[in-house]
Protein backbone atom coordinates (compact mmCIF):
# COMPACT_ATOMS: atom_id res chain seq x y z
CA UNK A 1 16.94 -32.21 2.64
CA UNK A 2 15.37 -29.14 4.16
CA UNK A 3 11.46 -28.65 3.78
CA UNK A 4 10.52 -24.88 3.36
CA UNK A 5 7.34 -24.00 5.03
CA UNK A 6 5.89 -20.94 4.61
CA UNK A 7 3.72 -18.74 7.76
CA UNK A 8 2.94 -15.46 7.05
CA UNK A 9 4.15 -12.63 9.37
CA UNK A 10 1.90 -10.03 7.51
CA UNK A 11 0.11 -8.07 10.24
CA UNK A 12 -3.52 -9.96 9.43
CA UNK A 13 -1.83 -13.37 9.83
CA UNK A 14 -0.61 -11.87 13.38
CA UNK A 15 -3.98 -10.96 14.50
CA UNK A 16 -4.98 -14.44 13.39
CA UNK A 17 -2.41 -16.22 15.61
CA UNK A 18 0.21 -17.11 12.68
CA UNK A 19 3.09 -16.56 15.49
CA UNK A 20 1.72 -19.26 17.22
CA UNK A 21 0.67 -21.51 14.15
CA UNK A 22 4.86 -21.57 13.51
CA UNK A 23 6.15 -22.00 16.49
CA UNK A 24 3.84 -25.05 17.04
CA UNK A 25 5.02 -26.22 12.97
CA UNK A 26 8.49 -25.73 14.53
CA UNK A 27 7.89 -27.68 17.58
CA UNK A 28 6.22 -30.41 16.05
CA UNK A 29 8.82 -30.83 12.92
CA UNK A 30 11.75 -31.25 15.81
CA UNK A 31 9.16 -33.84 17.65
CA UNK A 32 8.99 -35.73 14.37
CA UNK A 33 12.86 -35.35 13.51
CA UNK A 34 12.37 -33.68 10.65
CA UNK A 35 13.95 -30.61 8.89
CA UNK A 36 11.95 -27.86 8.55
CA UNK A 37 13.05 -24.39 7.69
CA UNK A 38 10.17 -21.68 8.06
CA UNK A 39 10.10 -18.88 6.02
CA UNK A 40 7.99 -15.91 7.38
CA UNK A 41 6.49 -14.37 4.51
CA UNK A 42 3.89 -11.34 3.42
CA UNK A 43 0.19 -12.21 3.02
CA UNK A 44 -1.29 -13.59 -0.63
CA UNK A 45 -4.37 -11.22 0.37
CA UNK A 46 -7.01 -14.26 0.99
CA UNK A 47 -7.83 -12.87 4.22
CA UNK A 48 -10.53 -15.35 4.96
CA UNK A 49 -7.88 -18.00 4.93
CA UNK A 50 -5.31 -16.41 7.32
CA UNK A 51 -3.51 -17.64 8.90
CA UNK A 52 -2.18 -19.57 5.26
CA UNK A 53 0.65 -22.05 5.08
CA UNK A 54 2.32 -23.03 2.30
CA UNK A 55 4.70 -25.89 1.97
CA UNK A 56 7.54 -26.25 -1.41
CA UNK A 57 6.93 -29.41 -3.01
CA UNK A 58 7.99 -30.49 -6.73
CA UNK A 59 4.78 -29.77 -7.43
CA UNK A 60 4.88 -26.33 -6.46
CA UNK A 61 3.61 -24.54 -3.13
CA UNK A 62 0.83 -25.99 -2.04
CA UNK A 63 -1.34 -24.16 0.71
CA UNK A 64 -3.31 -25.27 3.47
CA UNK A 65 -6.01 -22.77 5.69
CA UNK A 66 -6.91 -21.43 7.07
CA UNK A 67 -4.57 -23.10 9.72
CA UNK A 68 -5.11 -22.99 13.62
CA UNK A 69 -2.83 -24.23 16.12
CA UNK A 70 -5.29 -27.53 16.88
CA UNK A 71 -4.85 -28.30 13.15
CA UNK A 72 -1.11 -28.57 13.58
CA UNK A 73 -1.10 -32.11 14.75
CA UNK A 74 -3.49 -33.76 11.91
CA UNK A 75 -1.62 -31.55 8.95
CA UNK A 76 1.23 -34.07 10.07
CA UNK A 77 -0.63 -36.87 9.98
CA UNK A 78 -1.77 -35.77 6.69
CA UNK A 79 2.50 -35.87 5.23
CA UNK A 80 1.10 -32.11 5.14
CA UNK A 81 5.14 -31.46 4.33
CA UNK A 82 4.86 -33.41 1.05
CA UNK A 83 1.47 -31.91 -0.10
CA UNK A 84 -0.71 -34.63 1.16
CA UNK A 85 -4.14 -34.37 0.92
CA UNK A 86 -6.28 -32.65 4.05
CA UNK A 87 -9.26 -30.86 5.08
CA UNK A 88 -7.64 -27.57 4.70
CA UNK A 89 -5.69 -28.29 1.33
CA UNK A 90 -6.23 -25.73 -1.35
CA UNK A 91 -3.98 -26.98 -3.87
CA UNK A 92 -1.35 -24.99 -5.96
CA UNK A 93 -1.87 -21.78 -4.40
CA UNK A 94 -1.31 -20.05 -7.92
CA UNK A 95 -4.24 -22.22 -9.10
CA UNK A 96 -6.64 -20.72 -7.11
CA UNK A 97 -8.98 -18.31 -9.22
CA UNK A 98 -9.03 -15.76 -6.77
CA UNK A 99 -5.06 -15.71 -7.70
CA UNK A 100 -4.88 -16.83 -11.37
CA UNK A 101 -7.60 -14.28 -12.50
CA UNK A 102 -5.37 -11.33 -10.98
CA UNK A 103 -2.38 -9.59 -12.47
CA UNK A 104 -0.37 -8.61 -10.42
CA UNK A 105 2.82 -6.21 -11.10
CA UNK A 106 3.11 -4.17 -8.19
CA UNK A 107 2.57 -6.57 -4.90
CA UNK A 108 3.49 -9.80 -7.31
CA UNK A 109 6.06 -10.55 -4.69
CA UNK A 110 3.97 -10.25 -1.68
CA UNK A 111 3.28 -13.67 0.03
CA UNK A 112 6.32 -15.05 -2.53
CA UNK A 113 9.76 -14.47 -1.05
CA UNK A 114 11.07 -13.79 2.28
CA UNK A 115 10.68 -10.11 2.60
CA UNK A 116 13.79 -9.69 4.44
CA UNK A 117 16.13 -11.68 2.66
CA UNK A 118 17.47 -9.17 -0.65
CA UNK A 119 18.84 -12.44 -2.54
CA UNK A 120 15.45 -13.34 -2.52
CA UNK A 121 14.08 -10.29 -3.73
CA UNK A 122 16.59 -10.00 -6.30
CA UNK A 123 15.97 -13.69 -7.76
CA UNK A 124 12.48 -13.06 -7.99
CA UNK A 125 13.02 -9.73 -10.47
CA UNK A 126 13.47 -7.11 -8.00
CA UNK A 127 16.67 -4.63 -8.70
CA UNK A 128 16.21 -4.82 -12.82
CA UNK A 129 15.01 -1.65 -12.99
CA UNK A 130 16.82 0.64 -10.64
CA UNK A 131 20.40 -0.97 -12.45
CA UNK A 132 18.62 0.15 -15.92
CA UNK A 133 18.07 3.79 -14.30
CA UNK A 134 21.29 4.03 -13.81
CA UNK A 135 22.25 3.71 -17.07
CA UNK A 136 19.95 6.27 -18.29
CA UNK A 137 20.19 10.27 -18.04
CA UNK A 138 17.65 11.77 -15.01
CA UNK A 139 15.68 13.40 -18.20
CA UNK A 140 15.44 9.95 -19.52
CA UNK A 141 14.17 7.96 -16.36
CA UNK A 142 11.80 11.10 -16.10
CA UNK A 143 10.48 10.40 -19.92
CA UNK A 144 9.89 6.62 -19.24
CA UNK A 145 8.11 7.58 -15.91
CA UNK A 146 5.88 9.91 -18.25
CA UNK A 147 5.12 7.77 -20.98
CA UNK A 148 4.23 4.81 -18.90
CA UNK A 149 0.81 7.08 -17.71
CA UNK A 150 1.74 6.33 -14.17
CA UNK A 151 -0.83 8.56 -11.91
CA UNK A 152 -0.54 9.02 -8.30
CA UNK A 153 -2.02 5.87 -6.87
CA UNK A 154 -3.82 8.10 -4.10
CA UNK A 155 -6.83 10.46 -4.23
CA UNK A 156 -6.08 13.29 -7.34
CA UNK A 157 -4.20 10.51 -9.98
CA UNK A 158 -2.24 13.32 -10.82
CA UNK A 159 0.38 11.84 -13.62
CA UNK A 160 3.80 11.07 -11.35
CA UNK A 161 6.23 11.97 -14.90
CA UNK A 162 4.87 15.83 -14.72
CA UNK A 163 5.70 15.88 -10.83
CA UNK A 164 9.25 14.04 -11.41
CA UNK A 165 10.21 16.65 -14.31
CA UNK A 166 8.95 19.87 -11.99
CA UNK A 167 11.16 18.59 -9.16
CA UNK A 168 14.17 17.92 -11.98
CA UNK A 169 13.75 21.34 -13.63
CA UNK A 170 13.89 23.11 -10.12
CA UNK A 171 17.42 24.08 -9.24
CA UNK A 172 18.79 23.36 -5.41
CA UNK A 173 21.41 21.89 -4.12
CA UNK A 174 18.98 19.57 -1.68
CA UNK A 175 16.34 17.77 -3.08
CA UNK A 176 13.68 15.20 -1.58
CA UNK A 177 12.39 12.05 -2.28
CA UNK A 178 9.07 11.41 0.59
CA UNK A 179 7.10 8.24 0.75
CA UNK A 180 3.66 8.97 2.01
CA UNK A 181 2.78 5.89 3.63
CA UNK A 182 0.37 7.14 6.19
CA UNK A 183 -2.06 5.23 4.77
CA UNK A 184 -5.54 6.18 6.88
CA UNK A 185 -8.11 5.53 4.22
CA UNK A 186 -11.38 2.52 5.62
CA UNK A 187 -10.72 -0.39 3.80
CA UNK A 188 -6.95 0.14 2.53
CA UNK A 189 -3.87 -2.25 3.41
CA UNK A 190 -2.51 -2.40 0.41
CA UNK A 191 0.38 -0.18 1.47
CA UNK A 192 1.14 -2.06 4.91
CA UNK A 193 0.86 -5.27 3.08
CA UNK A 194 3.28 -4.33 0.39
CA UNK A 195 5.97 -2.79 3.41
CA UNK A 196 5.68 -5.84 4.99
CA UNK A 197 5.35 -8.36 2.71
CA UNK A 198 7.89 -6.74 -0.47
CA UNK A 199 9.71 -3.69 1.45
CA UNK A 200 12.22 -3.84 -1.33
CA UNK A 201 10.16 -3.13 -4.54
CA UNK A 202 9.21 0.40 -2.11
CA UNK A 203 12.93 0.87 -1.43
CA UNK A 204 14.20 0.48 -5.21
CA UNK A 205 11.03 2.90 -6.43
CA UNK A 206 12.49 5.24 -4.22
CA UNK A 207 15.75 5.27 -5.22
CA UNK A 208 15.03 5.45 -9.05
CA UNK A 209 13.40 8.51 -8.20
CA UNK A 210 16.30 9.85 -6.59
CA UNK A 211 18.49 9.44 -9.67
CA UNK A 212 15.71 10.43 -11.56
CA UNK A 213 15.58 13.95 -9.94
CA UNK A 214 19.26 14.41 -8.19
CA UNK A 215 18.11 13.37 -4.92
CA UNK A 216 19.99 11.80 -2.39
CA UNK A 217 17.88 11.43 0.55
CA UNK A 218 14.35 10.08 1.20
CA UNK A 219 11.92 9.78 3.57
CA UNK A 220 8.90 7.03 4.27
CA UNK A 221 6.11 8.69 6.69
CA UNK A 222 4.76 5.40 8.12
CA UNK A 223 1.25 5.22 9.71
CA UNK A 224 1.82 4.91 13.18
CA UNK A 225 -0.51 2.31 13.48
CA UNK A 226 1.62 0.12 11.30
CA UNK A 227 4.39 -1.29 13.61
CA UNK A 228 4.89 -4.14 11.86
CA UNK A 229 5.55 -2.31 8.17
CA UNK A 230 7.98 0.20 10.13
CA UNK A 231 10.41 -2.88 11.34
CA UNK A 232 10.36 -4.58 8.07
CA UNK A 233 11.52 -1.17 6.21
CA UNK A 234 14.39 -0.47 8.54
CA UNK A 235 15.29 -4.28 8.69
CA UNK A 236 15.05 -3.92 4.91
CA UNK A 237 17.32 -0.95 4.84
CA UNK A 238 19.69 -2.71 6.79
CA UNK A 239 20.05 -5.19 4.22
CA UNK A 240 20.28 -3.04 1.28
CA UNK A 241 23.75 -1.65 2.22
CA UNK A 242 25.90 -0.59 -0.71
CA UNK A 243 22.78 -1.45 -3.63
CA UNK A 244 21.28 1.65 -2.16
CA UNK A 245 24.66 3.74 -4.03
CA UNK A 246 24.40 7.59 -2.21
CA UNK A 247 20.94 7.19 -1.83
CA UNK A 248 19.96 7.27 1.96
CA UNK A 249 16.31 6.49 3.21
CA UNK A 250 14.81 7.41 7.15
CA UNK A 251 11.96 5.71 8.43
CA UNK A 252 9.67 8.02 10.18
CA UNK A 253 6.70 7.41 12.13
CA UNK A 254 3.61 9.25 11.69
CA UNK A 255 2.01 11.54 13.90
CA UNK A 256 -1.47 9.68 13.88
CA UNK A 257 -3.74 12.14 12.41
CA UNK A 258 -5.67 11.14 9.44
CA UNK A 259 -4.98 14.87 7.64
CA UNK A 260 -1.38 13.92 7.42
CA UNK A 261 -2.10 11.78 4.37
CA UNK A 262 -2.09 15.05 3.15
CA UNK A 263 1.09 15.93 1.43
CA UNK A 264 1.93 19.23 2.82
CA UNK A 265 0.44 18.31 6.25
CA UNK A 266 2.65 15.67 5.93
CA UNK A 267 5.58 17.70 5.16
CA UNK A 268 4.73 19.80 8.51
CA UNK A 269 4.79 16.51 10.69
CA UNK A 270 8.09 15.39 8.62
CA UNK A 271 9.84 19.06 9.95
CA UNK A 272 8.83 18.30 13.79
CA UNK A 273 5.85 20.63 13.56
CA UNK A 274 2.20 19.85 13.91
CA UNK A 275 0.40 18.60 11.09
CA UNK A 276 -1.76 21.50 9.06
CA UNK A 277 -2.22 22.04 6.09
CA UNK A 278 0.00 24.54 3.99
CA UNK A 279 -1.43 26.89 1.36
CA UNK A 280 -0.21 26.68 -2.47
CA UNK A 281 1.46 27.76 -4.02
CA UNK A 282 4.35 26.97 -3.51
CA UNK A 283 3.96 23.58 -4.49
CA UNK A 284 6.15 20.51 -2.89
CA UNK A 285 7.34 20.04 -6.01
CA UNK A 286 9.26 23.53 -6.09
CA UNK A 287 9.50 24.23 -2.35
CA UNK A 288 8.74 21.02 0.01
CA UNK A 289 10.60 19.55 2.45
CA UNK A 290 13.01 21.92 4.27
CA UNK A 291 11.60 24.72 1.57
CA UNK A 292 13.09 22.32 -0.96
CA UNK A 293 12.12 20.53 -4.11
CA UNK A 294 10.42 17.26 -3.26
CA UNK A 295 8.88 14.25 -4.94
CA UNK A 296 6.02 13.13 -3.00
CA UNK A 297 4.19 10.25 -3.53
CA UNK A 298 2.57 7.10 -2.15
CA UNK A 299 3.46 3.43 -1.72
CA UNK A 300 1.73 1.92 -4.81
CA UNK A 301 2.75 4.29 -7.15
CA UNK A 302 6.89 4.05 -5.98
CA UNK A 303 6.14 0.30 -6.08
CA UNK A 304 5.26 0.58 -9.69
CA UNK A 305 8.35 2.58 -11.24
CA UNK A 306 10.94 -0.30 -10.91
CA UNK A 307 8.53 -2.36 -13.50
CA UNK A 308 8.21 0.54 -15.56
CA UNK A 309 12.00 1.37 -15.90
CA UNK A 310 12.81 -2.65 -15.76
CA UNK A 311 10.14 -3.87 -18.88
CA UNK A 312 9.56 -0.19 -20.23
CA UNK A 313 7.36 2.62 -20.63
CA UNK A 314 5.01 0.20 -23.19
CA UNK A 315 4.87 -2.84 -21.04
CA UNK A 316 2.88 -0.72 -18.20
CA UNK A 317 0.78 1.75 -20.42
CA UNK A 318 -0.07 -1.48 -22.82
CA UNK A 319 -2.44 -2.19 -19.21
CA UNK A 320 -5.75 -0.38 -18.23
CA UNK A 321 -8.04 1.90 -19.78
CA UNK A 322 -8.35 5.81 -21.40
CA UNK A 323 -6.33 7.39 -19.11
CA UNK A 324 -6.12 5.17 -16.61
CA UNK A 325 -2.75 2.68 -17.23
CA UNK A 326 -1.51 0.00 -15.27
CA UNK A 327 -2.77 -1.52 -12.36
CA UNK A 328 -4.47 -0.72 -8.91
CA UNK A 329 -4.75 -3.17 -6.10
CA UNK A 330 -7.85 -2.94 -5.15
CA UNK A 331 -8.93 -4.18 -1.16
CA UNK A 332 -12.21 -5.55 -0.65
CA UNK A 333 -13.88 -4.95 2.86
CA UNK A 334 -16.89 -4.42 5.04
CA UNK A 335 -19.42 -6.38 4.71
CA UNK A 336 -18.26 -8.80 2.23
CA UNK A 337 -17.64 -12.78 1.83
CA UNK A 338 -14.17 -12.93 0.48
CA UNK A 339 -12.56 -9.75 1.68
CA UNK A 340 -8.58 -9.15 0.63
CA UNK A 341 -6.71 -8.12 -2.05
CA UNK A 342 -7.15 -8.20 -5.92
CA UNK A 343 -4.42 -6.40 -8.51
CA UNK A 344 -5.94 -6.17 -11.53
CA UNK A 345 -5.69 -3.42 -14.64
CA UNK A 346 -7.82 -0.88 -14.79
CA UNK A 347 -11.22 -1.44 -16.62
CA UNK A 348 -13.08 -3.94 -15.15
CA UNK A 349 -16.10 -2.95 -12.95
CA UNK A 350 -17.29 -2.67 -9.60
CA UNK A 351 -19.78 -5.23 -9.64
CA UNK A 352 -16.83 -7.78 -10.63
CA UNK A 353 -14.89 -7.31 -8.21
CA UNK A 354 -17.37 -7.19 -5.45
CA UNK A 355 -19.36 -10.55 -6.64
CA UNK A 356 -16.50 -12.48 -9.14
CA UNK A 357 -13.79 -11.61 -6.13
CA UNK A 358 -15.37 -11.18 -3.32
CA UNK A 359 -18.67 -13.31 -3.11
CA UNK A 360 -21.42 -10.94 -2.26
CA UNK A 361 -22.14 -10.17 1.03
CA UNK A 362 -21.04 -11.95 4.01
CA UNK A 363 -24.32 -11.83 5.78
CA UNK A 364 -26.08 -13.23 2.52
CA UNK A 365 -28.20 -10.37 1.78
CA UNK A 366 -28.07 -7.81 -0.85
CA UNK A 367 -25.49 -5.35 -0.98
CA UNK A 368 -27.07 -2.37 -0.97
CA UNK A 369 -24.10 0.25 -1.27
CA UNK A 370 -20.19 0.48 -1.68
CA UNK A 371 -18.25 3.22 -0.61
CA UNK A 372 -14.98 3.47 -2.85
CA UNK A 373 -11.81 5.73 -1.94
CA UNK A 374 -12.10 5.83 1.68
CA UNK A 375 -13.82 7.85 4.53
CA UNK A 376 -14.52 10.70 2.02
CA UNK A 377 -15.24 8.43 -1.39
CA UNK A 378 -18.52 8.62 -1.97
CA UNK A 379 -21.25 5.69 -1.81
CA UNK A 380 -22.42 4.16 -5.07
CA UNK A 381 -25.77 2.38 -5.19
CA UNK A 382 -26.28 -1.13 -6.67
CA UNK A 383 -27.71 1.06 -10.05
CA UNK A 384 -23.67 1.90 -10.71
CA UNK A 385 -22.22 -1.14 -9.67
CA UNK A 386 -21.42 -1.65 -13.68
CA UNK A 387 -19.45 1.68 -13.64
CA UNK A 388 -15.75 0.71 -15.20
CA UNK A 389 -13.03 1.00 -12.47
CA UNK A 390 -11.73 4.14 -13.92
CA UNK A 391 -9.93 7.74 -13.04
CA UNK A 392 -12.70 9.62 -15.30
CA UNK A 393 -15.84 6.72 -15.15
CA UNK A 394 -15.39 7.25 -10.90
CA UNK A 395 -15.21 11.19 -11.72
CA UNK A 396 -18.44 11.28 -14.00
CA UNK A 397 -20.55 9.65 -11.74
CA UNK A 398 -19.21 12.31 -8.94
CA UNK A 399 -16.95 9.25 -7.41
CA UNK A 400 -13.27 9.01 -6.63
CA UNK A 401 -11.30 5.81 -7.02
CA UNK A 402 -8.40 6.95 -5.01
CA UNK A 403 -6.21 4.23 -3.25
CA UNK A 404 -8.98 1.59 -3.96
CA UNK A 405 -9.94 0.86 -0.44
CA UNK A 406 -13.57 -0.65 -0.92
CA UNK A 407 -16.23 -1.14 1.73
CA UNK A 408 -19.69 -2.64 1.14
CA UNK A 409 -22.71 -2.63 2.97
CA UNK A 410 -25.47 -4.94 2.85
CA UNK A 411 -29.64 -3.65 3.21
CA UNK A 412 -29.85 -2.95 6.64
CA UNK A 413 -27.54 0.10 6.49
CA UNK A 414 -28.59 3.13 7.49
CA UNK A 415 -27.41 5.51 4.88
CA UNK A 416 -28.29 8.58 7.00
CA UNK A 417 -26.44 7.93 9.31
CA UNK A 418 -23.73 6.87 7.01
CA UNK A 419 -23.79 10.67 6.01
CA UNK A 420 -23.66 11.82 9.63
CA UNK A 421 -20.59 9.51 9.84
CA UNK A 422 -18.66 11.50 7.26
CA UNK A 423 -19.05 14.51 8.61
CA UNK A 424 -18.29 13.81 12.50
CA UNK A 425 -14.91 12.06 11.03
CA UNK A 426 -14.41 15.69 9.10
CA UNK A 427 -15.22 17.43 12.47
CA UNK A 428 -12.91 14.75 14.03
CA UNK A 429 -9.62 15.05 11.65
CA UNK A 430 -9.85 18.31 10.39
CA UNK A 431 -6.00 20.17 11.05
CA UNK A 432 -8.29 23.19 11.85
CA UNK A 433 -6.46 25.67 9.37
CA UNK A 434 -9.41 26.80 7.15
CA UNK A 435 -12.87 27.63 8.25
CA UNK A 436 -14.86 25.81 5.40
CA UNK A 437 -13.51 21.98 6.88
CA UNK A 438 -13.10 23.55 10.78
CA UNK A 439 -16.90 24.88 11.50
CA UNK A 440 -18.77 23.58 8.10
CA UNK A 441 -17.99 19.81 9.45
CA UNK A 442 -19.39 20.28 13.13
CA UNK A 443 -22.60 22.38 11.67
CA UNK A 444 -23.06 19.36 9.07
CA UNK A 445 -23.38 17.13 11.93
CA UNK A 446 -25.91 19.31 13.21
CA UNK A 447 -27.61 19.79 10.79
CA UNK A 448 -27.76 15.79 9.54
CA UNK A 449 -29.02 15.31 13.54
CA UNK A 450 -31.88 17.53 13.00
CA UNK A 451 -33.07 15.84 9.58
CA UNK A 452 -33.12 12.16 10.96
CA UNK A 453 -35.18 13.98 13.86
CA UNK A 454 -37.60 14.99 11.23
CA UNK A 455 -36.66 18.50 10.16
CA UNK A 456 -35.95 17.78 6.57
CA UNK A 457 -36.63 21.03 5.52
CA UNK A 458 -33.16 21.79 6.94
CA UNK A 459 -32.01 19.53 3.37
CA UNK A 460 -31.35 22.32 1.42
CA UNK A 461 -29.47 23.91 3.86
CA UNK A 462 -27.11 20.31 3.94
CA UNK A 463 -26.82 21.10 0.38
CA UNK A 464 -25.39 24.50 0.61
CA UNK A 465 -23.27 23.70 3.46
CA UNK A 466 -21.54 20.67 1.58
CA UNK A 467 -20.98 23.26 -1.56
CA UNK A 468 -19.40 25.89 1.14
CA UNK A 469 -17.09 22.93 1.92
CA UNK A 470 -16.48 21.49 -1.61
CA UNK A 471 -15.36 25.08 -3.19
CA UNK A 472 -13.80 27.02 0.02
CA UNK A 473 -12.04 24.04 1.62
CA UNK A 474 -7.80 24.00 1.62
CA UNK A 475 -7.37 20.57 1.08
CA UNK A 476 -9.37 17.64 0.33
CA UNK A 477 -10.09 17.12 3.86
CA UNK A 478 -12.86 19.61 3.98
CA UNK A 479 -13.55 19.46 -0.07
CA UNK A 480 -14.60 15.85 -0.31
CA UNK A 481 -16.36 14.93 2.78
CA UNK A 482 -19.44 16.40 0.98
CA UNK A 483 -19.11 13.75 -1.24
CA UNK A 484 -20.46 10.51 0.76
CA UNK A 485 -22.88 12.79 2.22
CA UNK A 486 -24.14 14.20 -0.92
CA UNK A 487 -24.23 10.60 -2.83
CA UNK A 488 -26.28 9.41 0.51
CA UNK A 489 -28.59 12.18 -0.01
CA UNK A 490 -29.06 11.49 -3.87
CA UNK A 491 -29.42 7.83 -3.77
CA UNK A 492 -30.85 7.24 -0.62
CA UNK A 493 -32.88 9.76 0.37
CA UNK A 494 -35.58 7.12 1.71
CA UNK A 495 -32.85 7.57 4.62
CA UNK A 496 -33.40 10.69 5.56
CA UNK A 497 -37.36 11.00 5.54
């Protein structure tokens, strides 16, 4: 009988050397005559114990890592194949804390099946809810979309149901279903890791939406630094043949510009041109793609509809907080013991996740500040680690959640010249169009250069720059970078003097 073995070939395990860690498995099964079949799946999220191999034993998959070609031979030794008992033995793998204490709906599959194999995918609960949506009126999908409080799982949360019904309501004869998965934020992988390791659950979400809004055709802008995610889509696609119906998906890589996370940016690159931002109105909703209506929105929040339209509207709103429903994987990072992944609902805090999930600091010192929501998220001081991982608690304490990426930083950062970060990667990224994000990002750096050098009478001036930028901006480019540069200057401002 066949022992399954499973190596991730999640882009983390690959940096790690999991290509190597199952060939050598491979090698060494033959050596000992026995039959092994390796399954290559998506990454659990434990990072720190990549490269992570887990075997299928009646007592469930058991994991051992993190594994390294020179543990290869002892793991044998060991009856590693049987679950026997080793160094690098963690047990059930959905015993482990950092596991059980998650709840995971949206990447519940990643690290569990073979992410190229649909059979799989379909055993493990995947394709329930686009066969209910097809049962169901477009109006009707739209309504369960609504009343499940799904938000856009990116940086405005606006609610997905209002955006479905403007793209239903708008007559054409084309309409548009676009994946933004240019995913460009510090500290995010949730989107790669879900392409890679669950590319069906993104392909299904897709293609409720199409029957959802009478589109037949979709695209999924990939990051272009994601080679790995754009192979598994189009092997995926392969796959899905006829369970796709009419509905036809293109894989397109992205241009590599970090303002083509923005959705009409995005829509430029998508129509061969460069990347700037467009004005609005119109919106995408109404005129988008090819000047027609079009449904734009992320990874995460496609990878959540099949649950919603599989288990219902209830099921997914009966999760989170106020207006804040369901669940957001949240990605620890930076300076931090046990960085990954963690899927949990919304209102627990910061200071959870960051100690209960992720260990403190990996240098052993106090954190001393966490920047949430990316390169423009601003940076939260230890005195609001408590704040409830929230749409609205983020937004009162002048924070942004957005696609959870979460970097910490221990006491010897230099929060100044955090600041001075934000604003070169403004002056860096900025599409140019507007004036505000163009000029006011190269004078902030400027200006943030002169203050370290001791003019800090120049502060004010900071100030009013980053409110010229906030309220004249286009897009968000230019209208949050004041944000980690403001927060640095109100809860740091040791830094700066």
């Amino acid at each position: 009988m066949s022992i399954t073995v499973y190596v991730p070939d999640d882009a983390a395990a690959l940096a790690l050397g999991a290509d190597d860690v199952a060939a050598t498995i491979s090698a060494t099964a033959a050596n000992h005559k026995l039959d092994i079949d390796i399954v290559r799946n998506g990454s659990r999220g434990l990072f720190w114990l990549e490269p992570l191999v887990e075997v299928v034993t009646a007592q469930g998959r058991v994991a051992y890592g993190p594994v390294t070609v020179a543990d290869i031979s002892s793991l044998f030794k060991a009856n590693f194949t049987n679950g026997g008992q080793h160094p690098l033995c963690l047990g059930n793998i959905e015993a482990l804390p950092y596991l059980a204490k998650q709840q995971r709906v949206s990447l519940r599959r990643v690290g569990l099946i073979d992410p190229r194999s649909l059979p799989d995918y379909l055993t493990q609960g995947g394709g329930k809810g686009l066969a209910h949506a097809r049962k169901l009126t477009p109006a009707a999908i739209v309504q369960q979309v609504t009343d499940s409080g799904l938000r856009g799982r990116g940086g405005a949360a606006f609610p997905t149901g209002i955006k479905w019904k403007t793209v239903l309501d708008t007559a054409a004869t084309q309409k548009y279903i676009v994946c933004n998965a240019d995913e460009g934020d510090s500290g995010t992988f949730a989107d790669r890791m879900l392409m890679e390791g669950d590319p069906f659950c993104l392909i299904e979400g897709m293609a409720i939406a199409g029957l959802a809004v009478g589109a037949t055709h979709g695209y999924i802008y990939v990051r272009s630094e994601y080679p790995h995610a754009f192979v598994a889509l189009n092997a995926a696609l392969e796959k899905a043949g006829d369970w796709l119906g009419d509905f036809h998906i293109e894989v397109r890589k992205a241009a590599g510009a970090y303002v083509c996370g923005e959705e009409t940016a995005l829509l430029e690159s998508l129509e061969g041109k460069r990347g700037i931002v467009r004005s609005k109105p119109p919106l995408p909703a109404i005129s988008g793609l090819f000047g027609q209506p079009t449904v734009i929105n992320n990874v995460i929040t496609l990878a959540s509809v099949p649950d919603i339209l599989a288990q219902g509207a209830a099921f997914y709103r009966g999760l989170g907080v106020g207006r804040s429903r369901g669940t957001l994987p949240f990605q620890l990072a930076g300076n931090i013991k046990f960085g990954g992944l963690i899927e949990v609902p919304f209102g627990c805090t910061l200071r959870e996740l960051l100690y209960d999930y992720g260990g403190g600091s990996r240098s052993g010192r106090p954190l001393r500040a966490v920047q949430v929501g990316g390169p423009l998220g601003a940076y939260l001081p230890e005195s609001q680690f408590d704040t409830v991982l929230d749409y609205e608690a983020f937004a009162a304490v002048g924070a942004v959640l957005g696609h959870g990426g979460i970097v910490a930083f221990d006491d010897t950062v230099d929060m100044a010249k955090q600041a001075r970060y934000a604003m070169k990667f403004c002056a860096l990224e900025s599409c140019g169009k507007c004036t505000p994000c163009r000029i006011g990002s190269t004078r902030g750096v400027e200006v943030i250069d002169r203050i370290r050098a001791g003019a800090h009478e120049q502060i004010p001036l900071l100030r009013d720059l980053c409110d010229t930028m906030t309220y004249g901006s286009m897009c968000a480019m230019g209208g949050m970078t004041p944000y980690p540069v403001l927060s640095a200057l109100n809860h740091f401002p040791e830094d700066f003097v």
